[in-house]
Protein backbone atom coordinates (compact mmCIF):
# COMPACT_ATOMS: atom_id res chain seq x y z
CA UNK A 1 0.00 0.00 0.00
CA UNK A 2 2.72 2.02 0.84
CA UNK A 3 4.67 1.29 -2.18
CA UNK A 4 1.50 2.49 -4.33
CA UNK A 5 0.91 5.42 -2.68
CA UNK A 6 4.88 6.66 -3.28
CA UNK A 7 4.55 6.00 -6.92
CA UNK A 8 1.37 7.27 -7.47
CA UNK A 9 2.81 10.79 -5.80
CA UNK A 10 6.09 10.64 -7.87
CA UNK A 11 3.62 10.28 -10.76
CA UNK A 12 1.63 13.31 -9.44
CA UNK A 13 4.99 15.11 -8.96
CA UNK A 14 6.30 14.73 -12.44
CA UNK A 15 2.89 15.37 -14.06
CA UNK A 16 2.66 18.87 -12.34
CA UNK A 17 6.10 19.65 -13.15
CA UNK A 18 5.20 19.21 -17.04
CA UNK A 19 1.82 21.26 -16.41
CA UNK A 20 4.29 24.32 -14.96
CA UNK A 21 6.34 23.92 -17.65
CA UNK A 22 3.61 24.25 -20.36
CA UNK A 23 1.81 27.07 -18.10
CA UNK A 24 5.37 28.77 -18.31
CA UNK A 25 3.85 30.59 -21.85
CA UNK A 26 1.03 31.83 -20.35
CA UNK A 27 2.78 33.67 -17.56
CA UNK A 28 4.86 35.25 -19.78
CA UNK A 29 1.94 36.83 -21.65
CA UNK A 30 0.75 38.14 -18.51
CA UNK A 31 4.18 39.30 -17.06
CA UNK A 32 4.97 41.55 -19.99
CA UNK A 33 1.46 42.93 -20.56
CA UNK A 34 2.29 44.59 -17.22
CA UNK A 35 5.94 45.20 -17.59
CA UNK A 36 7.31 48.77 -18.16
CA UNK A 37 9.20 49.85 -21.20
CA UNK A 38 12.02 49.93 -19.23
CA UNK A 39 11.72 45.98 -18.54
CA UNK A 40 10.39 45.52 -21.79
CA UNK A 41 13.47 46.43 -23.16
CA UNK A 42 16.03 44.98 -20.12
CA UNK A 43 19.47 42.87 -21.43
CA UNK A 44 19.24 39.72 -20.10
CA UNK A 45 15.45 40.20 -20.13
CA UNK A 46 13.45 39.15 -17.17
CA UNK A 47 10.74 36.17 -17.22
CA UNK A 48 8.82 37.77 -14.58
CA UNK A 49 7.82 41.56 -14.34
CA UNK A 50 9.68 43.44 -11.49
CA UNK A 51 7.43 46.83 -11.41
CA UNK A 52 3.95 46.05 -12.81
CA UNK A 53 2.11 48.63 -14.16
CA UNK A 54 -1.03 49.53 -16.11
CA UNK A 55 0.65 52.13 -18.67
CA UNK A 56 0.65 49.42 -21.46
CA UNK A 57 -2.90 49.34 -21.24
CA UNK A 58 -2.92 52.93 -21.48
CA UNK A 59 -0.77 53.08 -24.52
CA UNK A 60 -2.99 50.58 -26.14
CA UNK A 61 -6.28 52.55 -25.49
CA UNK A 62 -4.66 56.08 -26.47
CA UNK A 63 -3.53 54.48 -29.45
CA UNK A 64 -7.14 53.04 -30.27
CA UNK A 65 -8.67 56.27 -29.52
CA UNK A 66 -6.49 57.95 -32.42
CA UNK A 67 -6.98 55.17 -35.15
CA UNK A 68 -8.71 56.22 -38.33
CA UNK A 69 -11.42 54.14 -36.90
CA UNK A 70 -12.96 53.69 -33.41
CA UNK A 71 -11.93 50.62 -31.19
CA UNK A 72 -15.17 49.52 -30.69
CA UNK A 73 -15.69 49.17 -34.45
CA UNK A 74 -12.56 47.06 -34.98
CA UNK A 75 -14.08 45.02 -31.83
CA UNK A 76 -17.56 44.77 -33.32
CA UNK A 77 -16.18 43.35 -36.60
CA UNK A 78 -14.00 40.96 -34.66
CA UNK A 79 -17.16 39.75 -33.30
CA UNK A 80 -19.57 39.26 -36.29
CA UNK A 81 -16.88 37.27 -38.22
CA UNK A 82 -15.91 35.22 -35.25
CA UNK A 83 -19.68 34.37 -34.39
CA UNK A 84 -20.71 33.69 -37.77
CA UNK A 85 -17.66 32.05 -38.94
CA UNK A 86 -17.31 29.62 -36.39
CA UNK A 87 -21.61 28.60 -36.23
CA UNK A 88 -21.23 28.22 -40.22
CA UNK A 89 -17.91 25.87 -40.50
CA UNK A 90 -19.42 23.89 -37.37
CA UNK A 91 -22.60 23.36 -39.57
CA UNK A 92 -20.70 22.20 -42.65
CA UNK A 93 -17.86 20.03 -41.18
CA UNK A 94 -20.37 18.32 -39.23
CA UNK A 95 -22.84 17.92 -42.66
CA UNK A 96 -19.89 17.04 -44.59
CA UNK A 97 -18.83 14.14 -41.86
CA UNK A 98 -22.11 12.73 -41.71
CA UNK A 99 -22.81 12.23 -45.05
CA UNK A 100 -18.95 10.84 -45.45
CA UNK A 101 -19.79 8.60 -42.42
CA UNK A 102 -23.39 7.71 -42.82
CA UNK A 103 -24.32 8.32 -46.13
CA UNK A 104 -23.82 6.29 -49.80
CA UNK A 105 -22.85 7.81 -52.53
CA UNK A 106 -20.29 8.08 -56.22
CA UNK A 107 -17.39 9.50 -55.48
CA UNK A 108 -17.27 8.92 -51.59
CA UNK A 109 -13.73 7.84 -51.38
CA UNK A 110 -12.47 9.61 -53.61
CA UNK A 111 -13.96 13.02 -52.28
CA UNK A 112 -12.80 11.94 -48.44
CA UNK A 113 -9.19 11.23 -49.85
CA UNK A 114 -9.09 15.27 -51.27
CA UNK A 115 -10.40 16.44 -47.59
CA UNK A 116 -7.71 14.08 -45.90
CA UNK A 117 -5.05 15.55 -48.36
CA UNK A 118 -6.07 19.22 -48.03
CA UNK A 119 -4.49 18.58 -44.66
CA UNK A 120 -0.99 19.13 -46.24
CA UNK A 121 -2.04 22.06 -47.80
CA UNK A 122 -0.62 25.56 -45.84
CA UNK A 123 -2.69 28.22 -45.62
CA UNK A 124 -0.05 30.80 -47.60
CA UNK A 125 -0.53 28.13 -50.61
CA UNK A 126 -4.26 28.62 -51.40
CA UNK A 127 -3.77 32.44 -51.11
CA UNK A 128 -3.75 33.65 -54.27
CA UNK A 129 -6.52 31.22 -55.16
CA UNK A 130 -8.81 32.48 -52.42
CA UNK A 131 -7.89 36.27 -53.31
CA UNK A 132 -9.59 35.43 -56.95
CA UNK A 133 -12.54 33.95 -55.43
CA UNK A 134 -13.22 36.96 -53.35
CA UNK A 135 -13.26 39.28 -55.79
CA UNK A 136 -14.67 37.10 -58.91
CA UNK A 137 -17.94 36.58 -56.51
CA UNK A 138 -17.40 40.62 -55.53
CA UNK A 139 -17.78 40.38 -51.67
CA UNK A 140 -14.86 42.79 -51.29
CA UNK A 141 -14.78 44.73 -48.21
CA UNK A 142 -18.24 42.52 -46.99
CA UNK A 143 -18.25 40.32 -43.62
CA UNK A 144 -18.82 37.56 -46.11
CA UNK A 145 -15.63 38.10 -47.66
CA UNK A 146 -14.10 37.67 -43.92
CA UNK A 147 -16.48 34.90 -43.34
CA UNK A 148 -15.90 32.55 -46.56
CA UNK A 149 -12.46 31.80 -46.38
CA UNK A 150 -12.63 30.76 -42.48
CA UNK A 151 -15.32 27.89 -43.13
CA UNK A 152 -13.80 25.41 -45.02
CA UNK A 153 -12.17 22.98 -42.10
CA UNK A 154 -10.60 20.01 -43.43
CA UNK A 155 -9.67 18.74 -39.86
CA UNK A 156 -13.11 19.49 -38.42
CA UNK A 157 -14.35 17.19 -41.15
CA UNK A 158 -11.84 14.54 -40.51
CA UNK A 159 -12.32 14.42 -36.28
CA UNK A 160 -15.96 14.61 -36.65
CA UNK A 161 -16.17 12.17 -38.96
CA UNK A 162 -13.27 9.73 -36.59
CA UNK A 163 -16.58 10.33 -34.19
CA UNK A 164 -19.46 9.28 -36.06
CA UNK A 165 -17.78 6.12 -37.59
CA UNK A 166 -18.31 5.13 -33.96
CA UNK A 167 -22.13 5.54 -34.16
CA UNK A 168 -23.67 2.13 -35.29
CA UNK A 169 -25.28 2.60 -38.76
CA UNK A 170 -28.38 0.03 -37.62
CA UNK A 171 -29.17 2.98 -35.09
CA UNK A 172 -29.80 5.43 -38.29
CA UNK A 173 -31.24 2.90 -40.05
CA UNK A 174 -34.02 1.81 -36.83
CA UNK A 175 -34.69 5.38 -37.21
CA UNK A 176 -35.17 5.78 -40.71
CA UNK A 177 -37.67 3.17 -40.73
CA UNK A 178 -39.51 4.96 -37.65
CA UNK A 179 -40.12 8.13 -40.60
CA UNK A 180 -37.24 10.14 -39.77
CA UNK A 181 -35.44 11.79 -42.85
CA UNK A 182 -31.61 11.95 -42.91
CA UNK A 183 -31.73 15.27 -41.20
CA UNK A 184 -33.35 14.02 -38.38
CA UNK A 185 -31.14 11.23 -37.64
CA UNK A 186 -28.02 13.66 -38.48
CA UNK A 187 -30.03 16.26 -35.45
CA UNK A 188 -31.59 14.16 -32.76
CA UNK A 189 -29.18 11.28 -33.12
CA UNK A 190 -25.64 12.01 -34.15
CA UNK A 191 -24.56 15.30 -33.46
CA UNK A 192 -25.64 15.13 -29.53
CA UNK A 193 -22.91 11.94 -29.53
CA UNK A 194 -20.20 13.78 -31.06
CA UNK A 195 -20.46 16.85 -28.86
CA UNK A 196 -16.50 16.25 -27.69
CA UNK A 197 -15.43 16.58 -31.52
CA UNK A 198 -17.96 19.57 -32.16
CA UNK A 199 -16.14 21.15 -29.25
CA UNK A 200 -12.52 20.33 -30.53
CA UNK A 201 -13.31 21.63 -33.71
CA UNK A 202 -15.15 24.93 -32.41
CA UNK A 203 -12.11 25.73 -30.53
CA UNK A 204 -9.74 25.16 -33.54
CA UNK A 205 -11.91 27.06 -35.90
CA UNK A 206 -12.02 29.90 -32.65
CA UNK A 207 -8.03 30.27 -32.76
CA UNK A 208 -8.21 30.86 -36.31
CA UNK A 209 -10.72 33.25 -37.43
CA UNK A 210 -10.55 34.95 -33.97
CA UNK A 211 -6.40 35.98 -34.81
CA UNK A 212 -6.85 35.84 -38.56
CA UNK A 213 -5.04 39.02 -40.49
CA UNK A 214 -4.89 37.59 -43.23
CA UNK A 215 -8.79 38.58 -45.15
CA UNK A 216 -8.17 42.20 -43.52
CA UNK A 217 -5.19 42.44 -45.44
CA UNK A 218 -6.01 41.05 -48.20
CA UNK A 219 -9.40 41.39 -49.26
CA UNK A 220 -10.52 44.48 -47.34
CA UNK A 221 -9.83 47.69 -48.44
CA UNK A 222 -12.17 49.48 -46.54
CA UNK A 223 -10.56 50.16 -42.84
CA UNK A 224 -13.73 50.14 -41.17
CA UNK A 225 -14.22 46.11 -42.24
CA UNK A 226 -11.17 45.23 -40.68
CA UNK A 227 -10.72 43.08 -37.40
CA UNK A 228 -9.41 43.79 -34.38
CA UNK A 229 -6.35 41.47 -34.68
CA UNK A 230 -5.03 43.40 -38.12
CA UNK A 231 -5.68 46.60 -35.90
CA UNK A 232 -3.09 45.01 -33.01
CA UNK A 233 -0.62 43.95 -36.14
CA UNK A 234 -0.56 47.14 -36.92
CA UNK A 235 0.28 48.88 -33.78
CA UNK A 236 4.10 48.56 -33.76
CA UNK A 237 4.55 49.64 -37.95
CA UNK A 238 7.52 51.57 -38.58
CA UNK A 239 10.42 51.98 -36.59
CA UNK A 240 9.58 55.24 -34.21
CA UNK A 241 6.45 52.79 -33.26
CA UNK A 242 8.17 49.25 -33.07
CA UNK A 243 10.00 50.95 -29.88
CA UNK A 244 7.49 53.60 -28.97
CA UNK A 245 4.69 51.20 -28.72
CA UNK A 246 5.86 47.81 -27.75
CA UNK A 247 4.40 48.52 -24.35
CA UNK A 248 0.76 48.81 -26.06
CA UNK A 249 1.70 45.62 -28.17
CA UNK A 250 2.31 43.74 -24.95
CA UNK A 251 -1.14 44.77 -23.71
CA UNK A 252 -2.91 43.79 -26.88
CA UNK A 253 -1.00 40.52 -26.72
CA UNK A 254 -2.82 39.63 -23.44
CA UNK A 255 -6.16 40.49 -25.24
CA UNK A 256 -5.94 38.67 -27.89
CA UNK A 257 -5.01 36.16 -25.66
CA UNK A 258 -7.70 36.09 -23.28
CA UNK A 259 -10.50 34.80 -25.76
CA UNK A 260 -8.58 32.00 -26.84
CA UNK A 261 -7.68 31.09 -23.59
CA UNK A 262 -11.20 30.74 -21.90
CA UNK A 263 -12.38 29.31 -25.34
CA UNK A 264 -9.92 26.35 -24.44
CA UNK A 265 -10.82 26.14 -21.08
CA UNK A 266 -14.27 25.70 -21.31
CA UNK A 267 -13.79 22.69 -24.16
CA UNK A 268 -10.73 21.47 -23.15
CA UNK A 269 -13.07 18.25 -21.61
CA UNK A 270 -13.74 17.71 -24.91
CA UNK A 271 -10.74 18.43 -26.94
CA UNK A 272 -9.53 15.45 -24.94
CA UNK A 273 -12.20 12.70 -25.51
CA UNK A 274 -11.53 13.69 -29.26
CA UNK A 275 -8.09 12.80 -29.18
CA UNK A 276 -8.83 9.52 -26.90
CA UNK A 277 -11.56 8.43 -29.64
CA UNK A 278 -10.47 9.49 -32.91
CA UNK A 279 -7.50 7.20 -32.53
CA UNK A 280 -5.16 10.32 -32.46
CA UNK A 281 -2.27 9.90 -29.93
């Protein structure tokens, strides 16, 4: 008894150590949100702030107040695209799985195998293709042309699909032969059992569109349709501001930060019986 209880501590032990260790990223974004400029710009640099103070914050709301456009717009746009983005590429990765998972048709394989393979693709390689897109369909400077390009999730398609392969297809079929149509079964019966993957994906899908520059800079000209994370990339351009401003960078840093953060903690249940059931180690 003895002998268990030492090894299950040492396990403990070891365990938390690697939990600090990973946590050690996180305190650093907090520390230098509150450090000073003087700190900020210390040789060696410190981990942990000496002399905390709220000037960064300062700096970062002075420097919102005298953008070309108001904080709270950047903030609002932030918030439509993230909303919208993330509900519409939940609906379609989830569609898109069940009728990969569930469903019979020409092409099936082949179609999954372009989804799976997508997966290779980076983001800067389908760039130039997305930039024609957005302006062929003429949604320039439009929340849709923020929206569009964020709800296309190959990976989302691929975990939930890991999930519903799990689901016994006699289940649908029982309640297909009660009446129900294929969006009933796909409703009542398996999206409430792959909640864990709908949660891994939302929080992927979160961390993207919610720190996305890329359609601001690209396919809105327009500043008052840009986000609030091209409006924090912007904050230390040129040289007199890369010094001037780092403090206010620091503070935006924790911002941005913050979302993704309680996003994460919220689903990170779920993230976690994804990676347990879709066979991902």
């Amino acid at each position: 008894m003895l002998k268990k209880y030492i090894k299950t501590s040492i396990i403990v032990l070891i365990l938390t150590a690697i939990a600090a260790i990973f946590m050690l990223p996180v305190v650093y974004i907090v520390s230098t949100a509150f450090k000073p400029l003087s700190e900020l710009f210390l040789y060696p640099p410190r981990f942990f702030v000496q002399n905390p103070t709220l000037q960064n914050f300062n700096d970062f709301m002075q420097a919102a107040d005298i953008s070309i456009v108001p904080f709270s717009r950047y903030l609002f746009n932030s918030f439509i695209v993230t909303v919208f983005g993330v509900a519409i590429a939940l609906f379609l990765s989830s569609t898109c799985a069940y009728a990969f998972s569930k469903m019979e048709f020409p092409g099936k394989k082949w179609l999954f195998d372009m989804v799976v393979i997508s997966l290779m693709f980076a983001p800067e390689a389908v760039v130039i293709t997305r930039f024609l897109i957005i302006s062929q369909l003429g949604i320039v400077n439009t929340y849709f042309g923020h929206i569009l390009p964020q709800v296309a999730v190959p990976v989302g398609v691929f975990l939930m699909k890991q999930f519903m392969d799990q689901i016994p297809i006699s289940l649908c079929e029982s309640a297909k032969l009660e009446g129900a149509t294929d969006f009933d079964v796909f409703w009542r019966i398996i999206l409430p059992n792959v909640m864990p993957a709908v949660g891994t994906v939302m929080i992927i899908v979160f961390q993207g569109v919610w720190g996305d520059t890329t359609t601001s800079a690209l396919f809105m000209t327009d500043e008052s349709m840009r986000t609030l994370p091209y409006f924090v990339s912007t904050l230390t351009a040129g040289l007199n501001a890369t010094i001037a401003r780092q403090g206010a960078a620091a503070a935006a840093g924790l911002i941005m930060f913050l979302p993704n953060f309680l996003i994460f903690a919220v689903m990170q249940k779920s993230m976690i019986q994804t990676m347990v059931n879709s066979g991902i180690k």
